[in-house]
N, C-alpha and C. Protein backbone atom coordinates (compact mmCIF):
# COMPACT_ATOMS: atom_id res chain seq x y z
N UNK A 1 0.83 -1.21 0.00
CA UNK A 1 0.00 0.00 0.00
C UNK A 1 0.86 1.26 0.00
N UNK A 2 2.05 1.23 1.06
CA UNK A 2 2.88 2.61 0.42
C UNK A 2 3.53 2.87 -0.28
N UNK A 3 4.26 1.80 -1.27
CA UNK A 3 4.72 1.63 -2.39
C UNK A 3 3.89 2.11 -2.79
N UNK A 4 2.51 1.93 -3.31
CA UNK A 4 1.64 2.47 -4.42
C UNK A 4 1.03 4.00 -4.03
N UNK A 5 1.12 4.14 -2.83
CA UNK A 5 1.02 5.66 -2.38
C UNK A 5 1.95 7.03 -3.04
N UNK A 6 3.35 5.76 -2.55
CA UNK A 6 4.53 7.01 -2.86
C UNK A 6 4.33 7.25 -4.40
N UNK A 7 3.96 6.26 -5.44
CA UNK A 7 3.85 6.00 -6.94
C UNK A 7 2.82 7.26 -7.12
N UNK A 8 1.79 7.43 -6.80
CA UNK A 8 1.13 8.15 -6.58
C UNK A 8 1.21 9.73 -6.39
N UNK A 9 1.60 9.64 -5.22
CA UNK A 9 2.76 10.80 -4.73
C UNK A 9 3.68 11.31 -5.65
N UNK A 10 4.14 10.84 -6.60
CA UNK A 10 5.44 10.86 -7.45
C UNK A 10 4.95 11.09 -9.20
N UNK A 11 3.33 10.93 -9.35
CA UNK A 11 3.23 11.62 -10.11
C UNK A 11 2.37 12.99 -10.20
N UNK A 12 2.05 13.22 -8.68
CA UNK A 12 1.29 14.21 -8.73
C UNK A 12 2.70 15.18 -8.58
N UNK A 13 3.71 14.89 -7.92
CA UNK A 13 4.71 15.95 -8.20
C UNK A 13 4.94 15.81 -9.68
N UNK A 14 5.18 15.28 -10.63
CA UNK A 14 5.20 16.02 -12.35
C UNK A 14 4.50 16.43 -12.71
N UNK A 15 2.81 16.24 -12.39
CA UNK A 15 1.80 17.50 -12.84
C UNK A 15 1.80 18.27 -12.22
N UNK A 16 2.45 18.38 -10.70
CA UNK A 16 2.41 19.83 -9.75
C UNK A 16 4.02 20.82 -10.86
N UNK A 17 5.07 19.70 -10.90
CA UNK A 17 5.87 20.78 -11.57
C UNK A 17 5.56 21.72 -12.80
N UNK A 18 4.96 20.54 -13.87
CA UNK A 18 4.53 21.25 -14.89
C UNK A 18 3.52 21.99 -14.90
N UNK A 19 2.52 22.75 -13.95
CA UNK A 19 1.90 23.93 -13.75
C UNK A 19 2.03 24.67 -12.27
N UNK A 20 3.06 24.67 -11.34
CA UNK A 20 3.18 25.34 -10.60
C UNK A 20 3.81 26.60 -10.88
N UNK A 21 4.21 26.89 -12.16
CA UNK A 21 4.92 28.27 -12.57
C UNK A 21 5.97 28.66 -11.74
N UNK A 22 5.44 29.65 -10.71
CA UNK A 22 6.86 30.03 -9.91
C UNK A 22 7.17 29.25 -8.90
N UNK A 23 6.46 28.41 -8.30
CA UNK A 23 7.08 27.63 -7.35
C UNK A 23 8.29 26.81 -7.57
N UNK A 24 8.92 27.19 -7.15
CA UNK A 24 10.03 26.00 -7.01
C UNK A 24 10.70 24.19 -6.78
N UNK A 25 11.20 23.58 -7.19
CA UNK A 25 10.91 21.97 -7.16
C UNK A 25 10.93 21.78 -5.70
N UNK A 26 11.57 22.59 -4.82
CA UNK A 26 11.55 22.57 -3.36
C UNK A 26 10.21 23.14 -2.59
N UNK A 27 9.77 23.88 -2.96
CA UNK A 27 8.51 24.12 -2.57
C UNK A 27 7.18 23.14 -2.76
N UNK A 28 7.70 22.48 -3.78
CA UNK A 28 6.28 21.39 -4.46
C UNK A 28 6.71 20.45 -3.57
N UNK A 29 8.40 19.61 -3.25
CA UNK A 29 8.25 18.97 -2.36
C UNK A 29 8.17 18.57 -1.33
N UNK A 30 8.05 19.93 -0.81
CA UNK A 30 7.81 20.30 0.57
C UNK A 30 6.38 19.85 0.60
N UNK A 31 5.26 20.64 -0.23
CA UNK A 31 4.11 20.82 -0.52
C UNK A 31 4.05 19.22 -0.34
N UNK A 32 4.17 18.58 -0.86
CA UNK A 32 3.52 16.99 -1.22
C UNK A 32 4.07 16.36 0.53
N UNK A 33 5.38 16.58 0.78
CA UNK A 33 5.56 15.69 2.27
C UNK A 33 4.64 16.25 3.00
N UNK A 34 3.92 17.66 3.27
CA UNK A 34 2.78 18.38 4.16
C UNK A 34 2.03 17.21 3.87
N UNK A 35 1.29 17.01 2.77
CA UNK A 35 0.12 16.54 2.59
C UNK A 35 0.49 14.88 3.08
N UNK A 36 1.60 14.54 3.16
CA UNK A 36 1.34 13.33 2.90
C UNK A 36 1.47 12.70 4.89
N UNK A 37 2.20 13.73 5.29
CA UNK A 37 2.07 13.50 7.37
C UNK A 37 0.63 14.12 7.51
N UNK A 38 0.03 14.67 7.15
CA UNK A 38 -1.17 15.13 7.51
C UNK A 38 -1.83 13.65 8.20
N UNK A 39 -2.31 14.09 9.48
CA UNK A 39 -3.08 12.90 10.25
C UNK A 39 -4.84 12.89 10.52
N UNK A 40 -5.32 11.96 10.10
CA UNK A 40 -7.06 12.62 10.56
C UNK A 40 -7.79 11.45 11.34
N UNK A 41 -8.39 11.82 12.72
CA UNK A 41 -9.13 10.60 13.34
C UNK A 41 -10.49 10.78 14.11
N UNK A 42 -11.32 10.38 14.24
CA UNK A 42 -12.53 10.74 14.25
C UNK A 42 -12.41 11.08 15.67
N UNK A 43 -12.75 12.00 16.13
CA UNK A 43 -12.32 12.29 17.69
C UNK A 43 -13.39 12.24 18.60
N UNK A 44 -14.88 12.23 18.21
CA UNK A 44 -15.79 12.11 19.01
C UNK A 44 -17.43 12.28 18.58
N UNK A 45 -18.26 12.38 19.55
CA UNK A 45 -19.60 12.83 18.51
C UNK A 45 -20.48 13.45 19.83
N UNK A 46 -20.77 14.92 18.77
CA UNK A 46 -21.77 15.54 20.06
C UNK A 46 -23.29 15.11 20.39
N UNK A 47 -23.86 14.89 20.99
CA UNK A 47 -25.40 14.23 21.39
C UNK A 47 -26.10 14.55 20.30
N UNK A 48 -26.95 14.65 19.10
CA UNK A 48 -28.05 14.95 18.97
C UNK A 48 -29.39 15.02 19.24
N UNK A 49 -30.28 15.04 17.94
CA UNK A 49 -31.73 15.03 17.67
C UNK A 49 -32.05 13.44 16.93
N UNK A 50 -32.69 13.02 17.80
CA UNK A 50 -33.63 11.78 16.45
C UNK A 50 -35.51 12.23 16.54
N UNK A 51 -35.92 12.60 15.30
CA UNK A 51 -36.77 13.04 15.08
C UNK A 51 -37.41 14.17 15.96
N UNK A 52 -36.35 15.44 16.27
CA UNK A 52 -36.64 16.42 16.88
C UNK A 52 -36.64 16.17 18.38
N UNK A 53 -35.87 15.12 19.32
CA UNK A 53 -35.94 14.68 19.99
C UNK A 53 -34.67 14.08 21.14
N UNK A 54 -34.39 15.27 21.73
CA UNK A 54 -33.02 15.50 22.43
C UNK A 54 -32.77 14.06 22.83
N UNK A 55 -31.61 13.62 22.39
CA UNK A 55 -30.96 12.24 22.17
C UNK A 55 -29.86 12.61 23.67
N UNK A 56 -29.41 13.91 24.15
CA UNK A 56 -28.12 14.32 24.86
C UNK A 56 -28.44 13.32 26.22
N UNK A 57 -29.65 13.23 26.68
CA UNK A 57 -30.24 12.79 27.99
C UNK A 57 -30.58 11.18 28.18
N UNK A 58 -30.33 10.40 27.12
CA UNK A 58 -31.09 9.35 26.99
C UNK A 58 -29.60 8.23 26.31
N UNK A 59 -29.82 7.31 27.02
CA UNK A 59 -28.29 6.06 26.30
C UNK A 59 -29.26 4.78 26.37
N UNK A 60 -30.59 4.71 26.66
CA UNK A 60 -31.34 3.55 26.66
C UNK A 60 -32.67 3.96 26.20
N UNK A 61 -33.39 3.05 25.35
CA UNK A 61 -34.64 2.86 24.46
C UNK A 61 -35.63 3.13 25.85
N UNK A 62 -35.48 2.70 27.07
CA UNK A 62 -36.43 2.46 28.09
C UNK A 62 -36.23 4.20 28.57
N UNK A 63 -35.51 4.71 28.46
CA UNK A 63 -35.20 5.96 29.10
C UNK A 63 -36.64 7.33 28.13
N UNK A 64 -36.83 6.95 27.48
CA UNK A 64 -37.63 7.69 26.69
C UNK A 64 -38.79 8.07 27.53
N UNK A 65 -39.51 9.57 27.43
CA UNK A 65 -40.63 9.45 28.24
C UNK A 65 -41.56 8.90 27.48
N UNK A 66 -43.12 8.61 27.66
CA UNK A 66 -44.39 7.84 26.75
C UNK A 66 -44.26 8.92 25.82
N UNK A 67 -44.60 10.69 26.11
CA UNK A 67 -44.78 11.01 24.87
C UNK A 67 -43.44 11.17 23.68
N UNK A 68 -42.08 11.12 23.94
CA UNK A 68 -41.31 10.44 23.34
C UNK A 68 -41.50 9.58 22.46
N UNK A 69 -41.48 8.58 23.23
CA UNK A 69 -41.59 6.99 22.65
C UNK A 69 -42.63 6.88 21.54
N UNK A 70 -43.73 8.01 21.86
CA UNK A 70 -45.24 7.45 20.93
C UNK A 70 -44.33 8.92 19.57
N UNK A 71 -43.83 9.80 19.74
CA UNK A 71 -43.29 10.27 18.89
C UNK A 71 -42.38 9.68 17.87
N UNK A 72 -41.50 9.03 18.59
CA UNK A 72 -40.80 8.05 17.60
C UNK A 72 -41.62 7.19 16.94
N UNK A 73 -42.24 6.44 17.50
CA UNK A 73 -43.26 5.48 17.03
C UNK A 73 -43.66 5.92 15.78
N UNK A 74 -44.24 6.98 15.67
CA UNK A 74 -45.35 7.41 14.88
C UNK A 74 -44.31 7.97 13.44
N UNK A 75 -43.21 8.45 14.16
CA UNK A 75 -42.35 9.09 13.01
C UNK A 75 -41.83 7.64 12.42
N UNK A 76 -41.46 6.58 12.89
CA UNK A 76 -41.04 5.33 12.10
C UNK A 76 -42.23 4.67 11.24
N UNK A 77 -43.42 4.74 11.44
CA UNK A 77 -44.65 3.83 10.84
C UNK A 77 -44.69 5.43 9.67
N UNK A 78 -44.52 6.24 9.69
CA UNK A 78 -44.61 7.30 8.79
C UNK A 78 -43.47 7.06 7.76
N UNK A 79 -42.25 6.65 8.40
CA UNK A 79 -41.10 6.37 7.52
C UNK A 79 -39.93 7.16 7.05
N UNK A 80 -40.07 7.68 8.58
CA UNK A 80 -38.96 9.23 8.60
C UNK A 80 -38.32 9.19 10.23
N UNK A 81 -36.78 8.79 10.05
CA UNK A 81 -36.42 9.56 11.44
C UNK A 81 -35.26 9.90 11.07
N UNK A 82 -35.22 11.06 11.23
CA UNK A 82 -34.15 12.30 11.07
C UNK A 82 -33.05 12.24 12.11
N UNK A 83 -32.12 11.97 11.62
CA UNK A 83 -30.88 11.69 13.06
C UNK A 83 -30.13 12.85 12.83
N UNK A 84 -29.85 14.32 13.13
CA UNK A 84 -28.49 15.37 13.45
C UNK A 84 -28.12 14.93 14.69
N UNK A 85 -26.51 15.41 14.61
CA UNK A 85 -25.29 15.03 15.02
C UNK A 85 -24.58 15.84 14.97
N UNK A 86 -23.40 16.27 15.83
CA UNK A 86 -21.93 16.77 15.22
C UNK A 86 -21.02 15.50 15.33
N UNK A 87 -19.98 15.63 14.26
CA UNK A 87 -19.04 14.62 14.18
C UNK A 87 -17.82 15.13 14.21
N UNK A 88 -17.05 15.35 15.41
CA UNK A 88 -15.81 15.81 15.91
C UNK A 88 -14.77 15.08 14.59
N UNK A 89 -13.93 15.91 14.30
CA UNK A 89 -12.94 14.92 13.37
C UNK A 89 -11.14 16.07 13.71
N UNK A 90 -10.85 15.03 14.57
CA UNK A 90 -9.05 15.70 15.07
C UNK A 90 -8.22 15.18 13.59
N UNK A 91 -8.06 16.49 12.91
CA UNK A 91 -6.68 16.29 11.90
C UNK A 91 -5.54 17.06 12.95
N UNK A 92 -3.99 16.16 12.39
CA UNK A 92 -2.92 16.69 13.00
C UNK A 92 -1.87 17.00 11.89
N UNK A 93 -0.92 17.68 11.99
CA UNK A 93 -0.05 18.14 11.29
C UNK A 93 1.58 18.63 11.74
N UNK A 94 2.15 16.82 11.43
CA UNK A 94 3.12 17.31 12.28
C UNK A 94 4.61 18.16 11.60
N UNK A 95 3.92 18.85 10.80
CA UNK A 95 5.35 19.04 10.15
C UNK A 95 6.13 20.59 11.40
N UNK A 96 6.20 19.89 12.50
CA UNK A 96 6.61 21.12 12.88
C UNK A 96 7.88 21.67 13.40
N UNK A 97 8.80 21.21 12.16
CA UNK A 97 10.21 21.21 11.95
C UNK A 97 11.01 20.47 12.59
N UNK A 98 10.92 19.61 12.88
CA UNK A 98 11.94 18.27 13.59
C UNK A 98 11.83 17.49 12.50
N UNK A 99 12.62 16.49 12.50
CA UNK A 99 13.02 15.06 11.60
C UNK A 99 13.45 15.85 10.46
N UNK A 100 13.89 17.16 9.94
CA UNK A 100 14.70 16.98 8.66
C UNK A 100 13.95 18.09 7.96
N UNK A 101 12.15 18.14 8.68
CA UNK A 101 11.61 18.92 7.24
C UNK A 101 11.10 20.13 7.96
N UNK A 102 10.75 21.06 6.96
CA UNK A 102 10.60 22.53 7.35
C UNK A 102 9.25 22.83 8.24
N UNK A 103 9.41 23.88 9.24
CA UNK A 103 7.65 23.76 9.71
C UNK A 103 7.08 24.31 8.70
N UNK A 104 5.66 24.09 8.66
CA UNK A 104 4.87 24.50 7.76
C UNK A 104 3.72 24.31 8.15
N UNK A 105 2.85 25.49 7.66
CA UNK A 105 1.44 25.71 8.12
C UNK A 105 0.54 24.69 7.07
N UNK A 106 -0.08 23.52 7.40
CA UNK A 106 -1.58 23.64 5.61
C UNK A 106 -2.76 24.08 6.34
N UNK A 107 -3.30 24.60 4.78
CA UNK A 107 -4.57 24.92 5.00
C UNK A 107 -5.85 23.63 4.44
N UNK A 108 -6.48 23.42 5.03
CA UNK A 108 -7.30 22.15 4.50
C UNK A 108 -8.13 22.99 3.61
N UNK A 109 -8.37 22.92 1.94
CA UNK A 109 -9.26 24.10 1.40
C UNK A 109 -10.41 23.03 1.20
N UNK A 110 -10.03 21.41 1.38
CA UNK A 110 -11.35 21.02 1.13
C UNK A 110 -11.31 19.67 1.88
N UNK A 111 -12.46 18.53 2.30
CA UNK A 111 -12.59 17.07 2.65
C UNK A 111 -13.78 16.61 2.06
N UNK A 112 -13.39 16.24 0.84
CA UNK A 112 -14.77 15.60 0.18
C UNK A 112 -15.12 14.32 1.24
N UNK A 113 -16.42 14.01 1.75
CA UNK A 113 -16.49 12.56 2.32
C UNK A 113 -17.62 12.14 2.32
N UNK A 114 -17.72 10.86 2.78
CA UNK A 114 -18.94 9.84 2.90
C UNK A 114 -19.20 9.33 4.13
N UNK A 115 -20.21 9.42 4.92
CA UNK A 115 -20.17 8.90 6.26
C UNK A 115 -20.76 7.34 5.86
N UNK A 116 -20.00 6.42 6.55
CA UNK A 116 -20.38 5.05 6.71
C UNK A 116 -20.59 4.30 7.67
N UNK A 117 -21.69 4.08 8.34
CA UNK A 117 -22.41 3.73 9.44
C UNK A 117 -22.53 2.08 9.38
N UNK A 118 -21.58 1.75 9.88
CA UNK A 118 -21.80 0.10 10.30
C UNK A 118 -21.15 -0.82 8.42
N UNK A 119 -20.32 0.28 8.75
CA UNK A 119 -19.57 -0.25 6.56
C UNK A 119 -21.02 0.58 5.64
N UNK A 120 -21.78 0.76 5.80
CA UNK A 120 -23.08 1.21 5.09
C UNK A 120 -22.53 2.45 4.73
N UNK A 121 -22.66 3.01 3.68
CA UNK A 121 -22.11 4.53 2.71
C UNK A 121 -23.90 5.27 3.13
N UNK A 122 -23.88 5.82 3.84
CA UNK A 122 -25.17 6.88 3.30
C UNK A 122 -24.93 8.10 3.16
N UNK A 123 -24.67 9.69 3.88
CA UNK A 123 -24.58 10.57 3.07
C UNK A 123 -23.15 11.12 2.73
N UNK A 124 -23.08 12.33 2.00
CA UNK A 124 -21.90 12.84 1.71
C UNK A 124 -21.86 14.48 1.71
N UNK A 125 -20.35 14.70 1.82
CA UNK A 125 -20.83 16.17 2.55
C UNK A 125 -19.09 17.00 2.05
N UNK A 126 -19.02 17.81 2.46
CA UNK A 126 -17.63 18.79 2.68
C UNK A 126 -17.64 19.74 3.97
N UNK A 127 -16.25 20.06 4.29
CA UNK A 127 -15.94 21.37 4.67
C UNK A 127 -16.76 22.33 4.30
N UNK A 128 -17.40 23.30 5.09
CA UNK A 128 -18.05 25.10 4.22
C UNK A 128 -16.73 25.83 3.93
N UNK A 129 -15.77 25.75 4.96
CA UNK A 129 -14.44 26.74 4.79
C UNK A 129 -13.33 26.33 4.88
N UNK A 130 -12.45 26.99 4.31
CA UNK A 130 -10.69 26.03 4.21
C UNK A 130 -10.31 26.51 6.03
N UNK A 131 -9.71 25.49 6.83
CA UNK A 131 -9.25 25.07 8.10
C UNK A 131 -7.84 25.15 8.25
N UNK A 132 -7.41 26.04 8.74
CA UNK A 132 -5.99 26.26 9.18
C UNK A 132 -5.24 25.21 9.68
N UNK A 133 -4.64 24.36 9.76
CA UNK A 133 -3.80 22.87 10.24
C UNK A 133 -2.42 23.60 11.08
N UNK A 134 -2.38 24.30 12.07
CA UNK A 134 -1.01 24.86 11.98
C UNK A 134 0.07 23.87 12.60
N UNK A 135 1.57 23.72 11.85
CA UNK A 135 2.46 22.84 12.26
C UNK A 135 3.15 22.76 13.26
N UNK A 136 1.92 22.54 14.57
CA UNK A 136 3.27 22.52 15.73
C UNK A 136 2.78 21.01 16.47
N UNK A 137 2.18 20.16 15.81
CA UNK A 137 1.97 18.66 16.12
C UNK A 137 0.57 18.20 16.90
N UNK A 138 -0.11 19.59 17.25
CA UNK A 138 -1.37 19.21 18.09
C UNK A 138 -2.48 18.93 17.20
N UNK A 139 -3.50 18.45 17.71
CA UNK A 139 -4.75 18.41 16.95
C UNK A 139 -5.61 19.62 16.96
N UNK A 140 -6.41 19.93 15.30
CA UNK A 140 -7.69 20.74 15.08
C UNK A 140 -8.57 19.90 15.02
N UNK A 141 -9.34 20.71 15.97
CA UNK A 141 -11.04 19.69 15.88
C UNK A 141 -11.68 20.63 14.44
N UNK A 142 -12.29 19.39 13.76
CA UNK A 142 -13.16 19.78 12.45
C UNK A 142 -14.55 19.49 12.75
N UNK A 143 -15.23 20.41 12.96
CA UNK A 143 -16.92 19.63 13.65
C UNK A 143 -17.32 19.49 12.16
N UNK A 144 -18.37 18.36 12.08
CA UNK A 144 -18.85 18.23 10.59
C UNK A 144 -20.39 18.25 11.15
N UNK A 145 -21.19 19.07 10.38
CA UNK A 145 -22.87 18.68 10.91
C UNK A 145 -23.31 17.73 10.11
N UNK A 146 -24.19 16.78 10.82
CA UNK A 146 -24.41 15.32 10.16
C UNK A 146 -25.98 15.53 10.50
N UNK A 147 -26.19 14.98 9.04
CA UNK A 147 -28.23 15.15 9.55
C UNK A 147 -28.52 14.32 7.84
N UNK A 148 -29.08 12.98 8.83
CA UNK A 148 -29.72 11.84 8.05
C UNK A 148 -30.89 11.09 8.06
N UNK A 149 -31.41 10.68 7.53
CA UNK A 149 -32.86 10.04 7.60
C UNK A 149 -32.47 8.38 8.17
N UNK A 150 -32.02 8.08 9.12
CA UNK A 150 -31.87 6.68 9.25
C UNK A 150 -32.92 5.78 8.94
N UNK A 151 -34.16 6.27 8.84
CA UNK A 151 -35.29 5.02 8.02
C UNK A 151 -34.67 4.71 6.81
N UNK A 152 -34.30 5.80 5.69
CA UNK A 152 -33.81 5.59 4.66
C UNK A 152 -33.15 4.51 4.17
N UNK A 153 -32.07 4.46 5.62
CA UNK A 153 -30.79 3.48 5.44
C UNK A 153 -30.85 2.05 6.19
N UNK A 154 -31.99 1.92 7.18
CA UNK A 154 -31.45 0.88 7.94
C UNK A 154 -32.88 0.48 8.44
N UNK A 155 -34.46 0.90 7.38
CA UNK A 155 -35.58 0.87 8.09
C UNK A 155 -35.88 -1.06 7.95
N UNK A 156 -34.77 -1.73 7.17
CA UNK A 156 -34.96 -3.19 6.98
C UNK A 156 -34.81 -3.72 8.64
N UNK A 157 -33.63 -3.50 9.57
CA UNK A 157 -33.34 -3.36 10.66
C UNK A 157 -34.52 -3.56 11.66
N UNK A 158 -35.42 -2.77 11.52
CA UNK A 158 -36.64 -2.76 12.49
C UNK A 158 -37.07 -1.86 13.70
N UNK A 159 -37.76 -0.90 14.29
CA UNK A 159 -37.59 -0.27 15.06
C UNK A 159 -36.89 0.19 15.99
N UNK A 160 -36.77 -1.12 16.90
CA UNK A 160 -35.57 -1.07 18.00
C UNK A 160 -34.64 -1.05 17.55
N UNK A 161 -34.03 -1.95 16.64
CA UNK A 161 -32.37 -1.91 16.09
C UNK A 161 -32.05 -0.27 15.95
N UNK A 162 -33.16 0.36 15.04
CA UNK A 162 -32.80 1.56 14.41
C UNK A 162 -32.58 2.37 15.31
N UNK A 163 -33.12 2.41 16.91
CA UNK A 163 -33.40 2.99 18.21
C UNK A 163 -32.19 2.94 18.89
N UNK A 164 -32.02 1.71 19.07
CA UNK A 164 -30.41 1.45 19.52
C UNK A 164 -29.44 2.09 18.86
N UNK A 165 -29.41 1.85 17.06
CA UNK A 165 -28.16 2.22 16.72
C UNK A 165 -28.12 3.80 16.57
N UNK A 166 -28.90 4.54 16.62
CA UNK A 166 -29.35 6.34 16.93
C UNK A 166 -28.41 6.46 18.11
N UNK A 167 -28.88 5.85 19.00
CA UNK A 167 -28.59 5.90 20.40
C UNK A 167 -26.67 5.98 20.27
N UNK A 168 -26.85 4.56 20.08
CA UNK A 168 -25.64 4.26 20.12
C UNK A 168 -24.30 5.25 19.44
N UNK A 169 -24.86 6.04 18.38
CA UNK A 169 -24.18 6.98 17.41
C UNK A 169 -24.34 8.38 17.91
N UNK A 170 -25.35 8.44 18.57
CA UNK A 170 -25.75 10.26 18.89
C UNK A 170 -26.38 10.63 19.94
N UNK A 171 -26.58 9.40 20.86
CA UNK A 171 -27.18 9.46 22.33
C UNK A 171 -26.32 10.11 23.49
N UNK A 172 -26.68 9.31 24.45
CA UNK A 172 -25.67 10.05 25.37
C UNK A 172 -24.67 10.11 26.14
N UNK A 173 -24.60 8.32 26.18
CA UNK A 173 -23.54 7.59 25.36
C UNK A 173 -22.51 7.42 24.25
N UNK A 174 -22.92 7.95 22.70
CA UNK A 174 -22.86 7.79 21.55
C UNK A 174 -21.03 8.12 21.56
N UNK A 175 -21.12 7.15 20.13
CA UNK A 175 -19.58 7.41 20.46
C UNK A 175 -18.72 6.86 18.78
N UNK A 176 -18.08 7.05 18.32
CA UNK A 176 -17.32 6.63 16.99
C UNK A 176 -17.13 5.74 16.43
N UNK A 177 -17.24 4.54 17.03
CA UNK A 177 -17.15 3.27 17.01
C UNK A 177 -17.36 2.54 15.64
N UNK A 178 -19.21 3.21 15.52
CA UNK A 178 -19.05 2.27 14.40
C UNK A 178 -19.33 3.45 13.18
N UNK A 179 -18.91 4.27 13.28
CA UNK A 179 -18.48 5.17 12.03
C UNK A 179 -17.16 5.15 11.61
N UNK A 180 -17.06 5.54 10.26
CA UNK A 180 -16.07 5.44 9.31
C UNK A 180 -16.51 7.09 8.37
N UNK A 181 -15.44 7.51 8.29
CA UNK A 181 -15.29 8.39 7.19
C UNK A 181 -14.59 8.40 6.24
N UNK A 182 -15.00 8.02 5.38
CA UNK A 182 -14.20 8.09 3.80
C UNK A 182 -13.70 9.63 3.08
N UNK A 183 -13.06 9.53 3.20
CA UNK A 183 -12.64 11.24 2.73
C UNK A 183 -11.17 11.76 1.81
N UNK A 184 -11.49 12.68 0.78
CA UNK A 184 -10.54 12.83 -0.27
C UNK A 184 -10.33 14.64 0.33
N UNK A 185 -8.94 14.34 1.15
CA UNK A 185 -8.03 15.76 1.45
C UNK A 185 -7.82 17.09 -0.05
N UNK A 186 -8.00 17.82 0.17
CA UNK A 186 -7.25 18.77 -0.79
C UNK A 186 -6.93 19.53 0.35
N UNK A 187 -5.40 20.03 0.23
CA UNK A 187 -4.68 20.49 0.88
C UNK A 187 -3.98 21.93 0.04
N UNK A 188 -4.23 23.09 0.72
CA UNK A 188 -3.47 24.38 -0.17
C UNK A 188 -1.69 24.51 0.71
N UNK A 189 -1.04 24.09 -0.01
CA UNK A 189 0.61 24.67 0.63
C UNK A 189 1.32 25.64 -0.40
N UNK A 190 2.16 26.20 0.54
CA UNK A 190 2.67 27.44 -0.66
C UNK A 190 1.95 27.86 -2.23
N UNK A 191 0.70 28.04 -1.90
CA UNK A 191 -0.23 28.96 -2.92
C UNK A 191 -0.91 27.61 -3.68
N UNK A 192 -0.37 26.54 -3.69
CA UNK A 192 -0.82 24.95 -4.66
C UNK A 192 -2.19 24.49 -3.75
N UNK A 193 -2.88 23.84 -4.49
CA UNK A 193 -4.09 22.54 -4.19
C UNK A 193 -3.57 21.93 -4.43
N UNK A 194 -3.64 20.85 -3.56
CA UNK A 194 -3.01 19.53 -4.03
C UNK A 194 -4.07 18.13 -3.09
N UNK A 195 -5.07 17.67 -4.60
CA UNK A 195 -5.88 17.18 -3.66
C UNK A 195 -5.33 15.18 -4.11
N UNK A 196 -5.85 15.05 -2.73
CA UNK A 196 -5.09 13.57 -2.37
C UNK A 196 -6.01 12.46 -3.96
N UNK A 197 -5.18 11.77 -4.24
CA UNK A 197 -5.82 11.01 -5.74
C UNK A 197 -6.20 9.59 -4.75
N UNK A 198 -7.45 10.02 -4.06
CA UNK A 198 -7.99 8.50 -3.47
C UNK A 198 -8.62 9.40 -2.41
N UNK A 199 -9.33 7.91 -1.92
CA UNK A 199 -9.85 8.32 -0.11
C UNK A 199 -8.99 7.36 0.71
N UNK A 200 -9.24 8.00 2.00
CA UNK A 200 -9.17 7.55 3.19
C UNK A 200 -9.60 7.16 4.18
N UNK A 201 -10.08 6.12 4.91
CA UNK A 201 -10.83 5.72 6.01
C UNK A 201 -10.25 6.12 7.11
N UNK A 202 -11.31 7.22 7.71
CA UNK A 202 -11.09 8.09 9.01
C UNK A 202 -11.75 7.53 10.14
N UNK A 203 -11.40 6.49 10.83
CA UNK A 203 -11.78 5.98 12.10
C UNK A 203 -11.63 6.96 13.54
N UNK A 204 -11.57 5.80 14.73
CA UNK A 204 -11.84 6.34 15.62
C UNK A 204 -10.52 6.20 16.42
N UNK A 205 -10.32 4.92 16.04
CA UNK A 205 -9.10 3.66 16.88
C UNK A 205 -7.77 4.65 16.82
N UNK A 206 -7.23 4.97 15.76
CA UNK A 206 -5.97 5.56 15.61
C UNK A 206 -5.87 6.69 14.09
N UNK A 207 -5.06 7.61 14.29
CA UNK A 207 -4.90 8.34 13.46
C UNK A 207 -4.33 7.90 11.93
N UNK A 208 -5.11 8.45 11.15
CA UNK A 208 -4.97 7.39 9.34
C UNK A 208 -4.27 8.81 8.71
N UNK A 209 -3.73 8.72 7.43
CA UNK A 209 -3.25 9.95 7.07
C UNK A 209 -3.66 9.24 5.43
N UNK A 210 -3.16 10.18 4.76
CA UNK A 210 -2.89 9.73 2.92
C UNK A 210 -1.51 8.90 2.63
């Protein structure tokens, strides 16, 4: 896999040379090692809403009050439950001049991605604004707002399952576990985009990079 990374790596530096104009071959490869330590790991998830319905207070199906419960109810036999979320996501950036290479600031100008719930792909989303990464090795939290129809995706499942796994993702409890983020970096260094040629699976367990 990093054999075919660096391959990768190695030809986006000949299309970065042949239109970077004034940049320099040292600047592009500076540019490409930024992008390529860049670290991203899903760092947490703030409580939501399932069907308008403060999830922050509740980590069990039994915890619901009756008129709750008959709310959900009614929103699942209708064939709609709306799950928002925030989805904490810690990128790190360690270029911050030790081991050989220069510090350097990136700016994240973009994260194309796909949230995948239990391996399941359902929606897809970006950044609104490019995110400062600055190089001194700590983590930026990236909040992403997440707002999905889980009937959509998982109404085969059955009420409770779908109840639990809400819970389990955006309750009060809720927690990273079984999310995955698939996501394609574009990174701006010394004036260049340079967006990653693939995705990446952004877990919870440990920090993944390009």
């Amino acid at each position: 896999m990093k054999s075919r990374r660096s391959g990768l790596f190695s030809v986006l530096l000949l299309v970065l040379l042949a239109f970077s104009g004034c940049a320099t071959l040292q600047e592009v490869q500076n540019a490409l090692v930024n992008i390529k330590r860049l670290q991203f790991k899903l760092e947490g998830v703030v409580p939501g809403t399932l069907a308008g319905i403060d999830l922050a207070r509740v980590h069990d199906p039994l915890r619901f009050s009756l008129t709750d419960g008959l709310k959900l109810t009614q929103a699942f036999a209708n064939r709609s439950l709306p799950l928002k979320f925030t989805l904490n996501v810690a990128a790190k950036n360690p270029n911050d001049g030790t081991g050989g290479q220069p510090k350097s600031t990136a700016t994240l100008s973009a994260l194309a991605w796909t949230l995948k719930i239990d391996s399941q792909e359902t929606i897809s989303g970006d950044i609104n604004s490019p995110i400062v990464i600055p190089g001194t090795g700590e983590t930026t939290t990236i909040p992403l707002q997440m707002s999905l129809d889980l009937y959509s995706f998982f109404h085969e499942r059955g009420y409770k399952d779908v109840l639990n796994l809400a819970l389990a993702i955006a309750g009060q409890n809720g927690s990273t576990a079984r999310l995955t983020l698939a996501a394609t970096p574009t990174v701006t260094v010394s004036g260049m985009n340079i967006k990653y040629p693939g995705q990446i699976n952004i877990v919870d367990k440990e920090f993944s990079n390009p």
